[in-house]
C-alpha atoms as a PDB file:
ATOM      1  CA  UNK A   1      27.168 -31.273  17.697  1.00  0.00           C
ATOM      2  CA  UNK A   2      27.204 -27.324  18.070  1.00  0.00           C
ATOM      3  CA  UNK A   3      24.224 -25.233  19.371  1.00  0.00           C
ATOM      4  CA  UNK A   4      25.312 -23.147  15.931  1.00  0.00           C
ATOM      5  CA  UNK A   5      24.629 -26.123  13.677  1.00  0.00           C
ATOM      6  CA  UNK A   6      21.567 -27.282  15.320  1.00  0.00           C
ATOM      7  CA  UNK A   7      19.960 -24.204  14.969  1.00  0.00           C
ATOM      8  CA  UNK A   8      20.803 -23.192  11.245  1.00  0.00           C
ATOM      9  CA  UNK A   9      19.309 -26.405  10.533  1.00  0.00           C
ATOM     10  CA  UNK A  10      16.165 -26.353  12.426  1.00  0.00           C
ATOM     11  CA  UNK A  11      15.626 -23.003  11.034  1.00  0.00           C
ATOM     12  CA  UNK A  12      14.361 -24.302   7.502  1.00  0.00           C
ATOM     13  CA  UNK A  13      12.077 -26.499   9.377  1.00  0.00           C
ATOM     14  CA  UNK A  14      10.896 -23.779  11.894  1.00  0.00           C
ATOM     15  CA  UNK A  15      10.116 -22.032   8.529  1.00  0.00           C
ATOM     16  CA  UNK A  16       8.178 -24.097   6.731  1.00  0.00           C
ATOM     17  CA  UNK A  17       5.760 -25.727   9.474  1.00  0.00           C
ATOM     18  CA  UNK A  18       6.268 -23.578  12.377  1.00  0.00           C
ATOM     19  CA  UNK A  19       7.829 -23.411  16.020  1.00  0.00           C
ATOM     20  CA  UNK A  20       5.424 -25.948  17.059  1.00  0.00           C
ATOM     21  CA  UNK A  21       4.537 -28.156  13.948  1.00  0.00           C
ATOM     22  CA  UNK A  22       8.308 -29.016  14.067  1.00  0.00           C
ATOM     23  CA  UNK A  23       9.294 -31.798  16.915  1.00  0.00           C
ATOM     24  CA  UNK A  24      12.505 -33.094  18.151  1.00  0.00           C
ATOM     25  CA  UNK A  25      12.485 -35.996  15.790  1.00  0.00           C
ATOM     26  CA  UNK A  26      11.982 -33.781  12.890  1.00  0.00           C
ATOM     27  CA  UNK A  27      15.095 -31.980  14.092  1.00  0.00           C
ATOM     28  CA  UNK A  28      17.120 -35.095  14.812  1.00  0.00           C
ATOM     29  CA  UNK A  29      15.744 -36.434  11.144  1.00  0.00           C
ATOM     30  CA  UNK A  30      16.802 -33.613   9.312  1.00  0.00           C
ATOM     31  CA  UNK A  31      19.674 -32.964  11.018  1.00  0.00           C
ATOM     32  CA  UNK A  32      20.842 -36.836  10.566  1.00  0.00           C
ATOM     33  CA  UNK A  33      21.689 -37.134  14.222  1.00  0.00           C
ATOM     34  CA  UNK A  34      19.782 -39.038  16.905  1.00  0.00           C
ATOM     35  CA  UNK A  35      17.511 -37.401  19.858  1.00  0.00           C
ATOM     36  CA  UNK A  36      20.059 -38.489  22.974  1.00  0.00           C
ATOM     37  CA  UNK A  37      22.393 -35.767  20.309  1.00  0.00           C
ATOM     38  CA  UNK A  38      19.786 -33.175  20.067  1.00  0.00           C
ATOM     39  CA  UNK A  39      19.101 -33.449  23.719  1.00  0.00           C
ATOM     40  CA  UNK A  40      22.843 -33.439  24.985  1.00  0.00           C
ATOM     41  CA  UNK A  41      22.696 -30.043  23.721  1.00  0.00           C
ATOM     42  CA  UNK A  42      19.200 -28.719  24.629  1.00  0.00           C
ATOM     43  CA  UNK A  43      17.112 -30.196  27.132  1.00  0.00           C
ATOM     44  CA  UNK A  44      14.035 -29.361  25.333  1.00  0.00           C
ATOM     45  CA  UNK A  45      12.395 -27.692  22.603  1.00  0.00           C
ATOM     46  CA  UNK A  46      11.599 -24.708  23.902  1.00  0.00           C
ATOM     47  CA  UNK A  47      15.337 -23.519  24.796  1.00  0.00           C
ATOM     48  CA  UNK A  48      16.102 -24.536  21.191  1.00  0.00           C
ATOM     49  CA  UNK A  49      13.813 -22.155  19.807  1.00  0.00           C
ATOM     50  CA  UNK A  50      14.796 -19.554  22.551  1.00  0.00           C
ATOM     51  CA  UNK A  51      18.158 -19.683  21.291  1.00  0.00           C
ATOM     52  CA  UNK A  52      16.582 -19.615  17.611  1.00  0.00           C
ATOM     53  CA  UNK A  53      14.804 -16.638  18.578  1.00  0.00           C
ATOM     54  CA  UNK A  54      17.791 -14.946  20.049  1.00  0.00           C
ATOM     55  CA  UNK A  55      20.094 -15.356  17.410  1.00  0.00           C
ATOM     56  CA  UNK A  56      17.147 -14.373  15.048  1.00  0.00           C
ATOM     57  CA  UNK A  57      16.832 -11.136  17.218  1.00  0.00           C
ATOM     58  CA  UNK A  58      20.605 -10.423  17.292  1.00  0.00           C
ATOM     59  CA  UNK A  59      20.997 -10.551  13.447  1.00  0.00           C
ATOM     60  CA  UNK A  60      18.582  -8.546  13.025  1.00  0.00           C
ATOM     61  CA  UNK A  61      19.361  -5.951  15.650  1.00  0.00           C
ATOM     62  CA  UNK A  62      22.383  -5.883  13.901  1.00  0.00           C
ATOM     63  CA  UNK A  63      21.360  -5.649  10.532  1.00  0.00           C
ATOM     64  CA  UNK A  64      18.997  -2.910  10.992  1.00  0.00           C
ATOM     65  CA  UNK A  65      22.072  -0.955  12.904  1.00  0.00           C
ATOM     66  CA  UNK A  66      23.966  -1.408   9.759  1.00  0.00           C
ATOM     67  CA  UNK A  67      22.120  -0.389   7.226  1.00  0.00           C
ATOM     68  CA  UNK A  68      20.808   2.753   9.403  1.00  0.00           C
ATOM     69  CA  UNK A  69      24.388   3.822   9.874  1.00  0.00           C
ATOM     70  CA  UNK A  70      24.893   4.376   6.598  1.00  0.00           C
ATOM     71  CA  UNK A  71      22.704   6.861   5.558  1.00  0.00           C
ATOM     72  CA  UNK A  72      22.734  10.790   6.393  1.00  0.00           C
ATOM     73  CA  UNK A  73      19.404  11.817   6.228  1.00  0.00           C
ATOM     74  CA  UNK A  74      16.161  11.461   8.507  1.00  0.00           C
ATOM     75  CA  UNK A  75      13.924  10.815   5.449  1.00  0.00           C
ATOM     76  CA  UNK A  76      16.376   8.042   4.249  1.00  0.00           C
ATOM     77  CA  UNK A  77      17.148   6.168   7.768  1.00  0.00           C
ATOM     78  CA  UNK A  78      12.863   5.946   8.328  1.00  0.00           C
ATOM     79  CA  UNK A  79      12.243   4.952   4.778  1.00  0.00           C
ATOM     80  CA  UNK A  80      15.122   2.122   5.558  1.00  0.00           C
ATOM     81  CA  UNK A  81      13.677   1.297   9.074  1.00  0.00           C
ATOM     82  CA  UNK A  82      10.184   1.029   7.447  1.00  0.00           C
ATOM     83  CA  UNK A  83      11.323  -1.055   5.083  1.00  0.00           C
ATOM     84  CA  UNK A  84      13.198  -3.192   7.053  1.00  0.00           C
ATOM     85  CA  UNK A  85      10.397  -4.203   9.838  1.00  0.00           C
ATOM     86  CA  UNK A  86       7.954  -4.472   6.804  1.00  0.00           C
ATOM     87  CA  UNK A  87      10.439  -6.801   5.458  1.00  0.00           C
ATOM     88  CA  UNK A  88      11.369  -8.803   8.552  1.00  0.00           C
ATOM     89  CA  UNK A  89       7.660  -8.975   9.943  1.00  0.00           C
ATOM     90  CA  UNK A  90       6.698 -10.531   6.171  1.00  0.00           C
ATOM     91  CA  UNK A  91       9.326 -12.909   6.060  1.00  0.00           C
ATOM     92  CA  UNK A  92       8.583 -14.507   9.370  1.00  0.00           C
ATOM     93  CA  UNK A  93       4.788 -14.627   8.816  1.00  0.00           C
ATOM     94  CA  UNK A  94       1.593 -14.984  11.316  1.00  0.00           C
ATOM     95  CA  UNK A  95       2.627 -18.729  12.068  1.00  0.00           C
ATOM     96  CA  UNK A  96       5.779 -17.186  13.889  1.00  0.00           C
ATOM     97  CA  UNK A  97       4.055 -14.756  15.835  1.00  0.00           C
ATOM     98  CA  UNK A  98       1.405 -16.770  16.272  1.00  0.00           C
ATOM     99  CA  UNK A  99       3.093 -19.472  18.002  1.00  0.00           C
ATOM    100  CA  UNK A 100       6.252 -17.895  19.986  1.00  0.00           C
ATOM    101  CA  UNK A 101       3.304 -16.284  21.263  1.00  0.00           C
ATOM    102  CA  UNK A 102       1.137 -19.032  22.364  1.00  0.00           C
ATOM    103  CA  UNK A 103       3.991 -21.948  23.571  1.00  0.00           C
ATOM    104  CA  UNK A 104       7.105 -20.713  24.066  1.00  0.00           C
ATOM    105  CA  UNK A 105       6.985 -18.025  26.628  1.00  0.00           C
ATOM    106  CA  UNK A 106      10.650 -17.157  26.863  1.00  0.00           C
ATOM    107  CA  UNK A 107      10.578 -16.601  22.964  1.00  0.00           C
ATOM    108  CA  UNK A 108       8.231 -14.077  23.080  1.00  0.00           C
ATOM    109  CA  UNK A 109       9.816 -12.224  26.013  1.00  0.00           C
ATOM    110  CA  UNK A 110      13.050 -11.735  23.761  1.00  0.00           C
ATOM    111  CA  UNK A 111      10.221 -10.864  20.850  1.00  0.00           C
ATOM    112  CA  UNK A 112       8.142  -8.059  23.143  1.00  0.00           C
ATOM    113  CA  UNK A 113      11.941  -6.594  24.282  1.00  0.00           C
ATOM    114  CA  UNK A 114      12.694  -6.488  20.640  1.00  0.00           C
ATOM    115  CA  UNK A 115       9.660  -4.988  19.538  1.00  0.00           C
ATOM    116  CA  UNK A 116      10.007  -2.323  22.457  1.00  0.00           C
ATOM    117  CA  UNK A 117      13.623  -1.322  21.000  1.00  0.00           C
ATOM    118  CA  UNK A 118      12.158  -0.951  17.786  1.00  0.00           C
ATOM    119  CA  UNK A 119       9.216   1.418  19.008  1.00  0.00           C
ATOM    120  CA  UNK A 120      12.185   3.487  21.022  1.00  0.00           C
ATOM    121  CA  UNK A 121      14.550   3.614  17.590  1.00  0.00           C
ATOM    122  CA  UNK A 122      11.470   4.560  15.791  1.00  0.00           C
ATOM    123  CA  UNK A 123      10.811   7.452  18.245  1.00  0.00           C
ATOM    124  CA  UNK A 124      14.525   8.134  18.036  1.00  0.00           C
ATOM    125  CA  UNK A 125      14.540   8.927  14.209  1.00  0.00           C
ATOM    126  CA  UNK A 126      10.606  11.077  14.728  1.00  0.00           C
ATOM    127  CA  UNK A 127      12.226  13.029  17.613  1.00  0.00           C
ATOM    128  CA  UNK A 128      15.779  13.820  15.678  1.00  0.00           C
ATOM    129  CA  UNK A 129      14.063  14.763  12.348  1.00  0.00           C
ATOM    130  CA  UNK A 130      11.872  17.256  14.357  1.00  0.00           C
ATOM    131  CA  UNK A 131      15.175  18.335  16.045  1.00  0.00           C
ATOM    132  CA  UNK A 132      16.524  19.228  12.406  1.00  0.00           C
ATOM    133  CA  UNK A 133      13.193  20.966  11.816  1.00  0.00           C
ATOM    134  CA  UNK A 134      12.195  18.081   8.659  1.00  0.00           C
ATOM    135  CA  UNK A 135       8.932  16.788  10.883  1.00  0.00           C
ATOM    136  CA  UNK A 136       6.665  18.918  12.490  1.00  0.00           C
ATOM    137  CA  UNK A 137       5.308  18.839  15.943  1.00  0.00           C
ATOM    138  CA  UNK A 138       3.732  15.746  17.246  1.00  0.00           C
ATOM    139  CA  UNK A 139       3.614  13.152  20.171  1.00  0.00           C
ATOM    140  CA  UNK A 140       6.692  11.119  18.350  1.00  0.00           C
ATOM    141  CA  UNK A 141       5.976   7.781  20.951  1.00  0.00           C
ATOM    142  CA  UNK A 142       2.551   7.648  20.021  1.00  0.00           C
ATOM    143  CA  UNK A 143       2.959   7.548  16.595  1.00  0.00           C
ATOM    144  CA  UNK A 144       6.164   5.158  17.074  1.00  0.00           C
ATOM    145  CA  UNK A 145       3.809   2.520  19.113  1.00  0.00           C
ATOM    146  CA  UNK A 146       1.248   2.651  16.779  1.00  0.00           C
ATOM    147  CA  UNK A 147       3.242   1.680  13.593  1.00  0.00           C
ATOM    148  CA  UNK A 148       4.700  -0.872  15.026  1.00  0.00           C
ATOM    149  CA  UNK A 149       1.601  -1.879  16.376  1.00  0.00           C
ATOM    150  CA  UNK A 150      -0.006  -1.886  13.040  1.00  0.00           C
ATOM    151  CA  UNK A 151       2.477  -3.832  11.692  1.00  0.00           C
ATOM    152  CA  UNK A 152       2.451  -6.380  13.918  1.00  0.00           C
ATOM    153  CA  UNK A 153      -1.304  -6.315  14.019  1.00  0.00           C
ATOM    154  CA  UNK A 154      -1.647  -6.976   9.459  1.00  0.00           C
ATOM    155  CA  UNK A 155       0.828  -9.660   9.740  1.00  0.00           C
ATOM    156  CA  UNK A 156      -1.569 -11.251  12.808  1.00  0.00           C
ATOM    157  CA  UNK A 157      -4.288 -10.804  10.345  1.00  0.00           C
ATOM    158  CA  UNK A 158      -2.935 -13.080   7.702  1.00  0.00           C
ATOM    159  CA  UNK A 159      -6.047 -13.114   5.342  1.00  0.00           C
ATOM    160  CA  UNK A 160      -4.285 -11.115   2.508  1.00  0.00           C
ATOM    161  CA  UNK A 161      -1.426 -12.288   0.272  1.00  0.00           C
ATOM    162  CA  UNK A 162       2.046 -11.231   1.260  1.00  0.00           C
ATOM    163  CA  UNK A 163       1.903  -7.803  -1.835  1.00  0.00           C
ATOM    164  CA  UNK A 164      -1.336  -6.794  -0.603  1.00  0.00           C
ATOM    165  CA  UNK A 165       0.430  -6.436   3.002  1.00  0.00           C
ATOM    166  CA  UNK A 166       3.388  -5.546   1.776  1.00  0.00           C
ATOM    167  CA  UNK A 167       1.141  -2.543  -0.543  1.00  0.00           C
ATOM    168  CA  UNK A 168      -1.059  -1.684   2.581  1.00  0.00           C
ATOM    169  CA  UNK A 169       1.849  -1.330   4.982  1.00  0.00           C
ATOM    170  CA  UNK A 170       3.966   1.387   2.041  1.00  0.00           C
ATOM    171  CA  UNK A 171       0.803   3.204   1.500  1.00  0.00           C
ATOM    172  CA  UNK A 172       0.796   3.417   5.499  1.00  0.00           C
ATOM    173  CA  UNK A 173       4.308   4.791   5.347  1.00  0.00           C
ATOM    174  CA  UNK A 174       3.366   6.881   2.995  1.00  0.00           C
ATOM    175  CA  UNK A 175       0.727   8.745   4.457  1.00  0.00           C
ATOM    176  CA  UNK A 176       2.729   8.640   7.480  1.00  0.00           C
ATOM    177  CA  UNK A 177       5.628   9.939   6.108  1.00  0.00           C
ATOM    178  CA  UNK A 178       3.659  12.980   4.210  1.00  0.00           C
ATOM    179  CA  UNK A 179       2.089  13.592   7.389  1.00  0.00           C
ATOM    180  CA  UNK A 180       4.873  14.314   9.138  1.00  0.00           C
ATOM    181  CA  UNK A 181       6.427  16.830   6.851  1.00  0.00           C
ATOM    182  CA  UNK A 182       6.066  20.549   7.491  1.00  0.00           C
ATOM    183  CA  UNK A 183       5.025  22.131   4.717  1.00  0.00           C
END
């Protein structure tokens, strides 16, 4: 059994009930294998979801890379990166953050150092689109922090449906985005 099997099919599980509503028997019952299987390859539950987590990163990471690549203007690459974490953040849902957060301490290192190269590629794309003279003049880590922040913070939340975030976080970008705009 491959670490690259196990995890793909944990992953619908993980989904629907969560990193820590799931346990190894689920796993080994959904996977049709038994435990001694499951725990040849990981020794417990929380290096399977570190490695879930870390794949889950590196896709991303790349994904967002991609699709930023691609497009030649400030205005487009933000509106794609805003999209993007809005997107990402909305798919994995409060339970995710939630419980990487509270049992699985390795997890949510790789989950802070992601969300720190997010705030730093979001300052990247302020600081070049005041470089080409599109944004005007303002403290472009601040504002990076605090929309990720914000983010992070609605989907914590959790008490609205997913278009009421997904509404509140593009009128955010919005305002955001017509903020930043010299005149």
């Amino acid at each position: 059994m491959e670490k690259d099997h196990i995890l793909a099919g944990c992953g619908h599980l993980f989904g629907k009930w969560g990193f820590h509503g799931v346990t190894m028997d689920d796993i080994s019952r959904h996977l049709g294998v038994s435990k001694k299987t499951l725990y040849k390859v990981y020794t417990d539950k929380d290096a399977m979801v570190t490695d879930f987590v870390k794949l889950s990163v590196e896709k991303s990471r790349l994904d967002l890379k991609s699709r930023m690549t691609r497009e030649e203007t400030e205005i487009k690459r933000l509106s794609i990166f805003n999209g993007f974490i809005v997107n990402r953040a909305l798919e994995a849902g409060p339970m995710f953050f939630y419980d990487i957060r509270k049992y699985y301490p390795a997890a949510y290192k790789l989950i802070k150092r992601y969300k720190h190269e997010l705030i730093i590629m979001l300052n990247d794309l302020f600081v070049k689109g005041q470089q080409t003279g599109i944004y005007r003049n303002f403290d472009t880590m601040l504002l990076a922090e605090l929309r990720i922040n914000v983010l992070e913070w609605d989907i914590m939340e959790a008490d609205q449906t997913v278009e009421s975030l997904e509404s509140r976080q593009n009128q955010l970008f919005d305002l955001i985005l017509n903020g930043l705009k010299k005149s």
